[in-house]
PDB file of N, CA and C in Angstrom:
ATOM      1  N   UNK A   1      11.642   9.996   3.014  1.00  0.00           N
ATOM      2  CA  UNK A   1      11.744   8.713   2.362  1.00  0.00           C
ATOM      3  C   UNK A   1      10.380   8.364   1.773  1.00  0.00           C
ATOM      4  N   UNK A   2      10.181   8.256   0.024  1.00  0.00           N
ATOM      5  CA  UNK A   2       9.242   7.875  -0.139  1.00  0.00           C
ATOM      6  C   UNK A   2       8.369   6.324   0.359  1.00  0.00           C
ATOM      7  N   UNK A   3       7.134   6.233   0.741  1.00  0.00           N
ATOM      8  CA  UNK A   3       6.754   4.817   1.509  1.00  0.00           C
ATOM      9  C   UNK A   3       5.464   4.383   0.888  1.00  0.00           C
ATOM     10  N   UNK A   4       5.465   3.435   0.705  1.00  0.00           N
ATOM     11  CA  UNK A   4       4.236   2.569  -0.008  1.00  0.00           C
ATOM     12  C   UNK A   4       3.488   1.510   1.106  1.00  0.00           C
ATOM     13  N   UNK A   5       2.280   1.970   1.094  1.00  0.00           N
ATOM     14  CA  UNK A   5       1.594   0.760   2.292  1.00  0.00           C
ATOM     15  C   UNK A   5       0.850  -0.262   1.341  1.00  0.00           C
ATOM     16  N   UNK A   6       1.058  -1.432   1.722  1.00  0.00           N
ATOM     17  CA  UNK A   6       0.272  -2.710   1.139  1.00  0.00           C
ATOM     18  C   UNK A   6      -1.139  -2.336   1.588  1.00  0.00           C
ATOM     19  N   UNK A   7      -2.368  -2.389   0.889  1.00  0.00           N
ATOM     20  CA  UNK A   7      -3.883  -2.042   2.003  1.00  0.00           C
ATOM     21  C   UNK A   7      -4.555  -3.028   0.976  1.00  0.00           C
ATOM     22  N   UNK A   8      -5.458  -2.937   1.411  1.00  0.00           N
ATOM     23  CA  UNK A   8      -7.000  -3.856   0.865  1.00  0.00           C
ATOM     24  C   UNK A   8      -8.205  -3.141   1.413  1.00  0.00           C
ATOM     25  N   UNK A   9      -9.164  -2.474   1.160  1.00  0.00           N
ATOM     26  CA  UNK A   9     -10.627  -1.859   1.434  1.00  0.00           C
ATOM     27  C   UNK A   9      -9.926  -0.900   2.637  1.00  0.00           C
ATOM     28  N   UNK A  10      -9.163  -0.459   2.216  1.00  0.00           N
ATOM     29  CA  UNK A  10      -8.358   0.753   3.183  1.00  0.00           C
ATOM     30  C   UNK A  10      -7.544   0.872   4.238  1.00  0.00           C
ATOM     31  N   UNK A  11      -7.310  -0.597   4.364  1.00  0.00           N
ATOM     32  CA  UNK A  11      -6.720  -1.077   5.926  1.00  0.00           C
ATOM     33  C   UNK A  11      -5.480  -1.515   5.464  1.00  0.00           C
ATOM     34  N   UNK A  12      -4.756  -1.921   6.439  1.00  0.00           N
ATOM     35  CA  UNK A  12      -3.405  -2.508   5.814  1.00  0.00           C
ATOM     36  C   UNK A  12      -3.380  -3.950   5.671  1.00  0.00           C
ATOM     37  N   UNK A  13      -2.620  -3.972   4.706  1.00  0.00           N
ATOM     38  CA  UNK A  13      -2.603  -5.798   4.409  1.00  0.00           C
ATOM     39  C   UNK A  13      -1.068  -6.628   3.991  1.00  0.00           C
ATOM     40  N   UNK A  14      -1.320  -7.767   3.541  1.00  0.00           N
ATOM     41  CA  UNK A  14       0.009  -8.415   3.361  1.00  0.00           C
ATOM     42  C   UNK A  14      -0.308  -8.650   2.047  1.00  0.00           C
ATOM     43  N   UNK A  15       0.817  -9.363   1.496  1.00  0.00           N
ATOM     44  CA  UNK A  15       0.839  -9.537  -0.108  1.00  0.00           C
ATOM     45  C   UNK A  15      -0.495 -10.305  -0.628  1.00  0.00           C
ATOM     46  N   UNK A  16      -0.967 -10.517  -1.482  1.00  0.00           N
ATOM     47  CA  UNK A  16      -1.076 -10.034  -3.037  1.00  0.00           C
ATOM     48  C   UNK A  16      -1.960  -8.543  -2.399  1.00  0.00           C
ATOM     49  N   UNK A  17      -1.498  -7.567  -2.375  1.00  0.00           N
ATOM     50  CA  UNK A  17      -3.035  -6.262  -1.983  1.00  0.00           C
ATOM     51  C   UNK A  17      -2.180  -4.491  -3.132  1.00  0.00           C
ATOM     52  N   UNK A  18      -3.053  -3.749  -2.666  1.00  0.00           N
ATOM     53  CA  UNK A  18      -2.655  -2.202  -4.057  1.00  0.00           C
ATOM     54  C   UNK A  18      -2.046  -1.668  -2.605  1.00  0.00           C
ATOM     55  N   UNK A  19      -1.388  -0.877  -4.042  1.00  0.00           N
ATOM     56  CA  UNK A  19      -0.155  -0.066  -2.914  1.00  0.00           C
ATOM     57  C   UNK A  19      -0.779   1.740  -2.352  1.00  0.00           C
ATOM     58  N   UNK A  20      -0.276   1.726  -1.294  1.00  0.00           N
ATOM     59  CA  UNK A  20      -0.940   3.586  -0.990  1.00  0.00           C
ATOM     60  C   UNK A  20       0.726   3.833  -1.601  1.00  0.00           C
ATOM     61  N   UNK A  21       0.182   5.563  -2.240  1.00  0.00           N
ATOM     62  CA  UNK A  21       1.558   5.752  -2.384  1.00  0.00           C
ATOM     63  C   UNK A  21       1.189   7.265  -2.412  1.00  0.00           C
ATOM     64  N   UNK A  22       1.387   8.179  -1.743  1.00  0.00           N
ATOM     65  CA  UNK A  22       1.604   9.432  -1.546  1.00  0.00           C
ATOM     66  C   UNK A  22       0.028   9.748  -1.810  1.00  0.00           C
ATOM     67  N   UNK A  23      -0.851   9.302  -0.846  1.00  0.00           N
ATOM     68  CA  UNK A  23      -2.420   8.897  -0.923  1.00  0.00           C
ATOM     69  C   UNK A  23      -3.145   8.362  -2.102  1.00  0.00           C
ATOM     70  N   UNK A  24      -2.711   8.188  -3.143  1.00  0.00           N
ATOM     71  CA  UNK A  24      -3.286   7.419  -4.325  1.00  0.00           C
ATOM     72  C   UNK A  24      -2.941   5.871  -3.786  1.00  0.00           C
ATOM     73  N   UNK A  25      -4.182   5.058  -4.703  1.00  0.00           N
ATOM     74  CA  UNK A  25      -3.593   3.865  -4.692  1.00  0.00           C
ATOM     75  C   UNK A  25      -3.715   3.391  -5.875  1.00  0.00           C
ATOM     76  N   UNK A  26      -2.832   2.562  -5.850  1.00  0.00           N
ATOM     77  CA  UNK A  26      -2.262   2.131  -7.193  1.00  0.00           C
ATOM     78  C   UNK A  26      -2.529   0.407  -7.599  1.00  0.00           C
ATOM     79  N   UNK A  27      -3.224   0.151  -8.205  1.00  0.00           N
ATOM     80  CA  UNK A  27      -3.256  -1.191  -8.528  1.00  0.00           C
ATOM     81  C   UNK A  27      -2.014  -1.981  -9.224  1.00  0.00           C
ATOM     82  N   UNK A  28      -1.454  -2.600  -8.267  1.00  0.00           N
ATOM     83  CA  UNK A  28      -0.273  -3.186  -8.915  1.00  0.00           C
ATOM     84  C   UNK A  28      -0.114  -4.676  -9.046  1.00  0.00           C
ATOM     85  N   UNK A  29       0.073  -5.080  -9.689  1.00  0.00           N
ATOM     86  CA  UNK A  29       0.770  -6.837 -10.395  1.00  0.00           C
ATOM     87  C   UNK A  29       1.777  -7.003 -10.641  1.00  0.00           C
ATOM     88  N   UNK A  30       2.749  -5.382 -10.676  1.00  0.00           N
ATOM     89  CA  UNK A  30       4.454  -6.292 -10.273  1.00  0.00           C
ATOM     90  C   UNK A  30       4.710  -5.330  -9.113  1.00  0.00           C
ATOM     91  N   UNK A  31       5.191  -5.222  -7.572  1.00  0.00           N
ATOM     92  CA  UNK A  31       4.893  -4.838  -6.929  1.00  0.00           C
ATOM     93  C   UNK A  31       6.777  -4.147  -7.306  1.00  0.00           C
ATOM     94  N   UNK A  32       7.559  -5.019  -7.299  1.00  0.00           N
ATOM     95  CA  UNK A  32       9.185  -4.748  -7.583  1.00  0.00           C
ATOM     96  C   UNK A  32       9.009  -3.420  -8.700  1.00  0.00           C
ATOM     97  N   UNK A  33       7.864  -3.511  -9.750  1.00  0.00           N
ATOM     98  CA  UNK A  33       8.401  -2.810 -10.759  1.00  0.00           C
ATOM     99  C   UNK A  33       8.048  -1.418 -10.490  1.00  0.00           C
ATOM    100  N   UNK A  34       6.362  -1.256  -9.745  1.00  0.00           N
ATOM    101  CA  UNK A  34       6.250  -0.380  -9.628  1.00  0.00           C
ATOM    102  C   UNK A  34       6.978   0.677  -8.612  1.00  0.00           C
ATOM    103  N   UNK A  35       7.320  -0.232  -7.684  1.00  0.00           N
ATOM    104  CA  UNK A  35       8.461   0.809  -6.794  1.00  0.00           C
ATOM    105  C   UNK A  35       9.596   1.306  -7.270  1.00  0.00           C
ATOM    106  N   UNK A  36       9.877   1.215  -8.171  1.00  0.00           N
ATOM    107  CA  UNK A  36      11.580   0.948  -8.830  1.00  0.00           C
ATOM    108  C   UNK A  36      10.813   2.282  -9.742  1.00  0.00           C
ATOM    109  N   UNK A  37       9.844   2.187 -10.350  1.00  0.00           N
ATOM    110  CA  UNK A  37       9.451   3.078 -11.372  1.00  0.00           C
ATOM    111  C   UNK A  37       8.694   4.516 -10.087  1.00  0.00           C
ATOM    112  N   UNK A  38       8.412   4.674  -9.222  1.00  0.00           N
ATOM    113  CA  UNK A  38       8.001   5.589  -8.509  1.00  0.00           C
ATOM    114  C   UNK A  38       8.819   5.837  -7.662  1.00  0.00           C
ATOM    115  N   UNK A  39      10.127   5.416  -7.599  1.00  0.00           N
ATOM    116  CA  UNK A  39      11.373   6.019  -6.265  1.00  0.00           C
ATOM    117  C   UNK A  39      11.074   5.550  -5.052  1.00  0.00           C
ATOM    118  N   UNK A  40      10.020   4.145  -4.703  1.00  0.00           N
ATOM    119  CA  UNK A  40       9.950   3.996  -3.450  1.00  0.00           C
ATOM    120  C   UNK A  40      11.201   3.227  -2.634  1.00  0.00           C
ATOM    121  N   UNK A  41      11.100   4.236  -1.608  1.00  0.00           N
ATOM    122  CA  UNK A  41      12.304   3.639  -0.687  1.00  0.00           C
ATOM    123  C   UNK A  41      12.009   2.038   0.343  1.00  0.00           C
ATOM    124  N   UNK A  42      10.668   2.548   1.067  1.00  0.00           N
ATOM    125  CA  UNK A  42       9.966   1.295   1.844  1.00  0.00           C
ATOM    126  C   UNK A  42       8.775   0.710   1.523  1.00  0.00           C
ATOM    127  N   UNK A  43       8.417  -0.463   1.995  1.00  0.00           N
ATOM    128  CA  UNK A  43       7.501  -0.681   1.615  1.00  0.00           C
ATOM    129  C   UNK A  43       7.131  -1.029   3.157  1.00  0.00           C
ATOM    130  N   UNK A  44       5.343  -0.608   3.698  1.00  0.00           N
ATOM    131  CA  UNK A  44       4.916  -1.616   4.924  1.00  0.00           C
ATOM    132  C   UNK A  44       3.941  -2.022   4.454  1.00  0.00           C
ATOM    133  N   UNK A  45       3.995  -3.509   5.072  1.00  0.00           N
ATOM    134  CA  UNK A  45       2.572  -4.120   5.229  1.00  0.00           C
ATOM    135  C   UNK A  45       2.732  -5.766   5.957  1.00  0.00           C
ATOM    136  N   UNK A  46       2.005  -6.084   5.861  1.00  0.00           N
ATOM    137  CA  UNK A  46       1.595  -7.243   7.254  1.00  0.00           C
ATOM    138  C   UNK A  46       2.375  -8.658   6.363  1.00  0.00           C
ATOM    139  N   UNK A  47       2.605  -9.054   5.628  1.00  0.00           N
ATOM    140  CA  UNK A  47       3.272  -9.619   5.133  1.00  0.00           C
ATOM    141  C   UNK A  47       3.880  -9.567   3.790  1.00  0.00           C
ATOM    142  N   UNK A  48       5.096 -10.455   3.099  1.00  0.00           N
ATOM    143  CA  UNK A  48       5.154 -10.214   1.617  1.00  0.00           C
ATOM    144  C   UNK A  48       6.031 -11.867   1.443  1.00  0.00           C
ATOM    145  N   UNK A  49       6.440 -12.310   0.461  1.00  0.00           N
ATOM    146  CA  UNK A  49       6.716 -13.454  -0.002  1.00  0.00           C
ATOM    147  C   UNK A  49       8.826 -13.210   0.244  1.00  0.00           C
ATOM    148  N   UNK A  50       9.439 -13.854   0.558  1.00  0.00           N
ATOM    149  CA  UNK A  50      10.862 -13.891   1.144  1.00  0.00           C
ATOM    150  C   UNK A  50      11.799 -13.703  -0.237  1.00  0.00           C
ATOM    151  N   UNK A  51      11.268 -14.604  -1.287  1.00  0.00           N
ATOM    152  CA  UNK A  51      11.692 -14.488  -2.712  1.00  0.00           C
ATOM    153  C   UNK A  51      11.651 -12.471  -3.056  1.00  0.00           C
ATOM    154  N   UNK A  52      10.280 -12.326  -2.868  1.00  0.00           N
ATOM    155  CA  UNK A  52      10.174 -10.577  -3.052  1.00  0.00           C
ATOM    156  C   UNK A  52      10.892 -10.142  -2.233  1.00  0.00           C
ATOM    157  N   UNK A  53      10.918 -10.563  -1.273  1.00  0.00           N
ATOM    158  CA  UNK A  53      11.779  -9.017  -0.099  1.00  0.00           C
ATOM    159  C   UNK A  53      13.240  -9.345  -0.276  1.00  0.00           C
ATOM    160  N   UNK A  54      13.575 -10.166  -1.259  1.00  0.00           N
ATOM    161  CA  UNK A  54      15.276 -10.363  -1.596  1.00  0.00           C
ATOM    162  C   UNK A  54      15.530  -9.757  -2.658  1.00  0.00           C
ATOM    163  N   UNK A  55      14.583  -9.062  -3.427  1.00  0.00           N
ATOM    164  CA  UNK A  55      14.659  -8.598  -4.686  1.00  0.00           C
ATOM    165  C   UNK A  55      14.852  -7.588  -4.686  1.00  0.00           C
ATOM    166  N   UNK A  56      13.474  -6.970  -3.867  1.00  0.00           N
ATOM    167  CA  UNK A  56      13.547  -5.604  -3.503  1.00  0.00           C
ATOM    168  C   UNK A  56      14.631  -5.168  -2.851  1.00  0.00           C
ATOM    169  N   UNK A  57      15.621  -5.608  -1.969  1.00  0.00           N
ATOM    170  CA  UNK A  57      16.568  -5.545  -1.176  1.00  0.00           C
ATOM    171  C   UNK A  57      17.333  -5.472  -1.925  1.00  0.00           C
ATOM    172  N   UNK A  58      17.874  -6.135  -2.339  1.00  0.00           N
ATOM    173  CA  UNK A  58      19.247  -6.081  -4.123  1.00  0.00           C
ATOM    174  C   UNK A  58      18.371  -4.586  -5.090  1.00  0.00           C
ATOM    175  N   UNK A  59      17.592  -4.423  -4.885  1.00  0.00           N
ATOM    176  CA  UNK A  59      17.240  -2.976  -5.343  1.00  0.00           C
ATOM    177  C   UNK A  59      17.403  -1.497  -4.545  1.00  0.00           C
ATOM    178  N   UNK A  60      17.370  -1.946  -3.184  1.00  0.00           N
ATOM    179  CA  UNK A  60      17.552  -0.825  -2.424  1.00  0.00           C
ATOM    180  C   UNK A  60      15.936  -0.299  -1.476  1.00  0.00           C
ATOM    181  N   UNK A  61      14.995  -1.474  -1.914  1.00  0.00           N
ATOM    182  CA  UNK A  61      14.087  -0.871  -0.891  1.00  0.00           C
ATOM    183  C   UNK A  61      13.723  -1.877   0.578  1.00  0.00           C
ATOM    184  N   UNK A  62      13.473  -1.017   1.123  1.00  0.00           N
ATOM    185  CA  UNK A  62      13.222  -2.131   2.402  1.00  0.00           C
ATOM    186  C   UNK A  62      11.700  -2.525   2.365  1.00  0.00           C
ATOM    187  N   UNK A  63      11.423  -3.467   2.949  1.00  0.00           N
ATOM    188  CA  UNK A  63      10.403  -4.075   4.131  1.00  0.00           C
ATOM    189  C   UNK A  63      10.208  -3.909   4.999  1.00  0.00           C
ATOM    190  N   UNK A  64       9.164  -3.490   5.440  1.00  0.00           N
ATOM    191  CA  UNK A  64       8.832  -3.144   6.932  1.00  0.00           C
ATOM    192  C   UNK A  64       7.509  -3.899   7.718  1.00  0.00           C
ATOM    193  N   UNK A  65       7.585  -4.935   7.949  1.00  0.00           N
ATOM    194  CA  UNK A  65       6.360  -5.623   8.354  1.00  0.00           C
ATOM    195  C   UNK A  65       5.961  -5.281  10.100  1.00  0.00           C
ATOM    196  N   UNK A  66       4.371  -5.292  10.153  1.00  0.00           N
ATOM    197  CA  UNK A  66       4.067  -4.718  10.605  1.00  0.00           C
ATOM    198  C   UNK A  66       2.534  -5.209  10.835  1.00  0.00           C
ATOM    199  N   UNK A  67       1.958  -5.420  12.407  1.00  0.00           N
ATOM    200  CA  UNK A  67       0.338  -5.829  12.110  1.00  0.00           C
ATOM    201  C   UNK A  67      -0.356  -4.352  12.174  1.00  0.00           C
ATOM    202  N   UNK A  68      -0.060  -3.497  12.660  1.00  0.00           N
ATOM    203  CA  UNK A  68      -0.806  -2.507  13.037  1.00  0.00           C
ATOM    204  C   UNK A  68      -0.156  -0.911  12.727  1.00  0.00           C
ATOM    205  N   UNK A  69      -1.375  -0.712  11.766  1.00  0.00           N
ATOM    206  CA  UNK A  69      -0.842   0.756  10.972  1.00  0.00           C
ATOM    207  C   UNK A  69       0.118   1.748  12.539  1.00  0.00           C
ATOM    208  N   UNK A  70      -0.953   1.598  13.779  1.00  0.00           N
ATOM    209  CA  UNK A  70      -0.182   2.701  14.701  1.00  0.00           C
ATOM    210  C   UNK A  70       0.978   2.686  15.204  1.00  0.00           C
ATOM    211  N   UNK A  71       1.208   1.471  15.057  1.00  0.00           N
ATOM    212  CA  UNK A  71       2.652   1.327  15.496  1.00  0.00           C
ATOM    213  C   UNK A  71       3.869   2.084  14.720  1.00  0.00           C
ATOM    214  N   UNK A  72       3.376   2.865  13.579  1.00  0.00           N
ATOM    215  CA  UNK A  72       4.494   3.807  13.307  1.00  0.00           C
ATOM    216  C   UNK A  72       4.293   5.601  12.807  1.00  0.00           C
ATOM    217  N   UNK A  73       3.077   5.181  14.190  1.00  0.00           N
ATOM    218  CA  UNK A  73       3.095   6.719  14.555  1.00  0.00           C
ATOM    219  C   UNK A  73       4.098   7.613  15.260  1.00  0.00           C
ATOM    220  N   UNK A  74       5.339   7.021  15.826  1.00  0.00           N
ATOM    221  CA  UNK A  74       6.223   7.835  15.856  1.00  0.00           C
ATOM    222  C   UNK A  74       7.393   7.995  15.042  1.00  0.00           C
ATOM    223  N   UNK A  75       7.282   7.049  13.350  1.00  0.00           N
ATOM    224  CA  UNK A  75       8.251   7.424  12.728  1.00  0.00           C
ATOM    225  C   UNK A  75       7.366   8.761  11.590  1.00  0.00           C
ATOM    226  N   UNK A  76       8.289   9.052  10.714  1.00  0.00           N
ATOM    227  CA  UNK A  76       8.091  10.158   9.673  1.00  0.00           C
ATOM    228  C   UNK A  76       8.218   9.167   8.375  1.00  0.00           C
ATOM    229  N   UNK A  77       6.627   8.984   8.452  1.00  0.00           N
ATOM    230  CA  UNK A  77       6.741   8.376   6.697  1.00  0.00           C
ATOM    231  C   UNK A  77       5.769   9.054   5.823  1.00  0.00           C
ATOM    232  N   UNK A  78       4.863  10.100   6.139  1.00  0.00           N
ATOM    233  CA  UNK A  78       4.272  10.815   5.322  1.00  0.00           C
ATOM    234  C   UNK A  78       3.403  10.135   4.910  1.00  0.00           C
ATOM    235  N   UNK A  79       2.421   9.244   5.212  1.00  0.00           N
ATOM    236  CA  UNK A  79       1.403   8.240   4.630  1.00  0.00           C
ATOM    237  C   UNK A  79       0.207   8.904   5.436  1.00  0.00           C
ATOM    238  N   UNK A  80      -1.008   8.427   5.089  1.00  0.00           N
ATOM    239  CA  UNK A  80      -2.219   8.226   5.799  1.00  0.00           C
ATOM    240  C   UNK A  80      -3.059   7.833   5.050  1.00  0.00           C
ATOM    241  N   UNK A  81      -4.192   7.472   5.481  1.00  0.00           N
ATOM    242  CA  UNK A  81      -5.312   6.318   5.237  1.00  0.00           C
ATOM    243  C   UNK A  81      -6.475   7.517   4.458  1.00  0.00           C
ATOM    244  N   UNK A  82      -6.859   7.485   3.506  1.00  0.00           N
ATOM    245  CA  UNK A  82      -8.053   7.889   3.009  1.00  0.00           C
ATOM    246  C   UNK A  82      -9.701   7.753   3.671  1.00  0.00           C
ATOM    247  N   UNK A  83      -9.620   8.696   4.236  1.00  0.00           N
ATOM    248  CA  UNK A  83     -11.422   8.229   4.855  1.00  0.00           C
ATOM    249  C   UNK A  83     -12.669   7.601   4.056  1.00  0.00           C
ATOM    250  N   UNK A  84     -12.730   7.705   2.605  1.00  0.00           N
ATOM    251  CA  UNK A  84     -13.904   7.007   1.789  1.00  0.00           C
ATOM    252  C   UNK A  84     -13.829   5.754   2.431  1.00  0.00           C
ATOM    253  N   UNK A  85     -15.100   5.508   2.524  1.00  0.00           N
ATOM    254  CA  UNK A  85     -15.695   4.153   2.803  1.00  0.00           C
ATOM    255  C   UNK A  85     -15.864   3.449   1.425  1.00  0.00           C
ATOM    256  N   UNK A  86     -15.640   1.894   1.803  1.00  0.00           N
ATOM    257  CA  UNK A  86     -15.816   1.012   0.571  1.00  0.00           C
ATOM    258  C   UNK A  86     -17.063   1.002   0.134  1.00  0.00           C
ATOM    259  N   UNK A  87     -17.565   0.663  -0.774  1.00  0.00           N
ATOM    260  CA  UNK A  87     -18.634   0.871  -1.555  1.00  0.00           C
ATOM    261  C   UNK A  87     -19.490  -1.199  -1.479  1.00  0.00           C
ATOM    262  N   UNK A  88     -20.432  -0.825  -0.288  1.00  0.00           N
ATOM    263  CA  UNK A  88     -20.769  -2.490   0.072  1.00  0.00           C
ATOM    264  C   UNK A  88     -21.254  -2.650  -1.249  1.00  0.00           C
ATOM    265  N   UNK A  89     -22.787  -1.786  -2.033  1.00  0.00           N
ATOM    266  CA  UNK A  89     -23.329  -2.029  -3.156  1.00  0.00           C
ATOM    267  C   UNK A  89     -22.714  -2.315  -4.531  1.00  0.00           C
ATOM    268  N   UNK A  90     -23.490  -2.076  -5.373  1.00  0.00           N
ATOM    269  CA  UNK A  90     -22.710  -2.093  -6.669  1.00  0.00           C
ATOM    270  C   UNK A  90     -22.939  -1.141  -7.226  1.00  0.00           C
ATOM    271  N   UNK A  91     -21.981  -0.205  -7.689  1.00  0.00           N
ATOM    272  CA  UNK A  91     -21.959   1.306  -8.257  1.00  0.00           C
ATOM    273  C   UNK A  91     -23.115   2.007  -8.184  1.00  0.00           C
ATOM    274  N   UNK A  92     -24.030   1.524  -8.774  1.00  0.00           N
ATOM    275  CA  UNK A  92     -25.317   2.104  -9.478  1.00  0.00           C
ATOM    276  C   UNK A  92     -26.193   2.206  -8.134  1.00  0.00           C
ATOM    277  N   UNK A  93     -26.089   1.596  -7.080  1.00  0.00           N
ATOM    278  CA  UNK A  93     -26.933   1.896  -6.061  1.00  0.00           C
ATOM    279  C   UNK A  93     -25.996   3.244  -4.948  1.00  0.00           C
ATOM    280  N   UNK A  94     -25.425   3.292  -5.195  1.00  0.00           N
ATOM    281  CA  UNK A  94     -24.546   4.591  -4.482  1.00  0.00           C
ATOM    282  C   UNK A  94     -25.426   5.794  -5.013  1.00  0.00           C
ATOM    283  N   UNK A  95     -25.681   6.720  -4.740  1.00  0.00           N
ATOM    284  CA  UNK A  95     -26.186   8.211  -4.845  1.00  0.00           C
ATOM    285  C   UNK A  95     -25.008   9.120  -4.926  1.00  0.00           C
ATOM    286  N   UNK A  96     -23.706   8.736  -4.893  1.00  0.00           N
ATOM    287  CA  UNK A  96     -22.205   9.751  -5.380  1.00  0.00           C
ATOM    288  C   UNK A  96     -22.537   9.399  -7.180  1.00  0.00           C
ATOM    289  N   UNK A  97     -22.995   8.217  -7.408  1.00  0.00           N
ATOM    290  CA  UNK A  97     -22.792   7.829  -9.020  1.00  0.00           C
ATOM    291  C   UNK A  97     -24.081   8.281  -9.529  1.00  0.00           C
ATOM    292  N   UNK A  98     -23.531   8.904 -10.507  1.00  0.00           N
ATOM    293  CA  UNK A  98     -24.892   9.576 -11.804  1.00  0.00           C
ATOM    294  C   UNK A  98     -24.565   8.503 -12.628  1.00  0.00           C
ATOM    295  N   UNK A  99     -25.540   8.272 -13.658  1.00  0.00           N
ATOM    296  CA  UNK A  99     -25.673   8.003 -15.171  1.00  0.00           C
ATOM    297  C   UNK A  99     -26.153   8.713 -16.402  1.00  0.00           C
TER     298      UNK A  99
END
């Protein structure tokens, strides 16, 4: 089942946040459209708005709320968390960034 995690600076989060989706993340502003356009079946994350999760539902994907990523370490959703660390500075002071 394809699965999309709500995250923010890599952690999991509740609505307005970018979606993980088969380890990319995706910056999204219609959250309905982009699932519908990538085959996602679920969505988790720590909260979402009741209006959205009725939409998505008349579409066919679920909700799965949730405070804590481990708690679905014993299902099969094929997700995981990217190890990069957030970037505290601003680009140009990082040593990964050339100019």
């Amino acid at each position: 089942m394809k699965t999309a995690i709500l995250v923010k600076n890599n952690e999991l989060a509740g609505y307005p946040a970018d979606l993980l989706i088969e380890n990319k993340v995706i910056k999204s502003f219609n959250i309905e459209f982009e699932c519908e356009k990538l085959g996602v079946k679920m969505i988790v994350g720590k909260s979402l708005p009741s209006v959205l999760i009725k939409k998505l539902r008349d579409k066919g994907i679920l909700f799965l709320k949730t405070e804590n990523i481990e708690d679905l370490k014993g299902l099969d959703l094929d997700v995981s968390f990217f190890n990069e660390s957030k970037i505290k500075r601003g680009a140009g002071c990082q040593s990964r960034f050339f100019i």
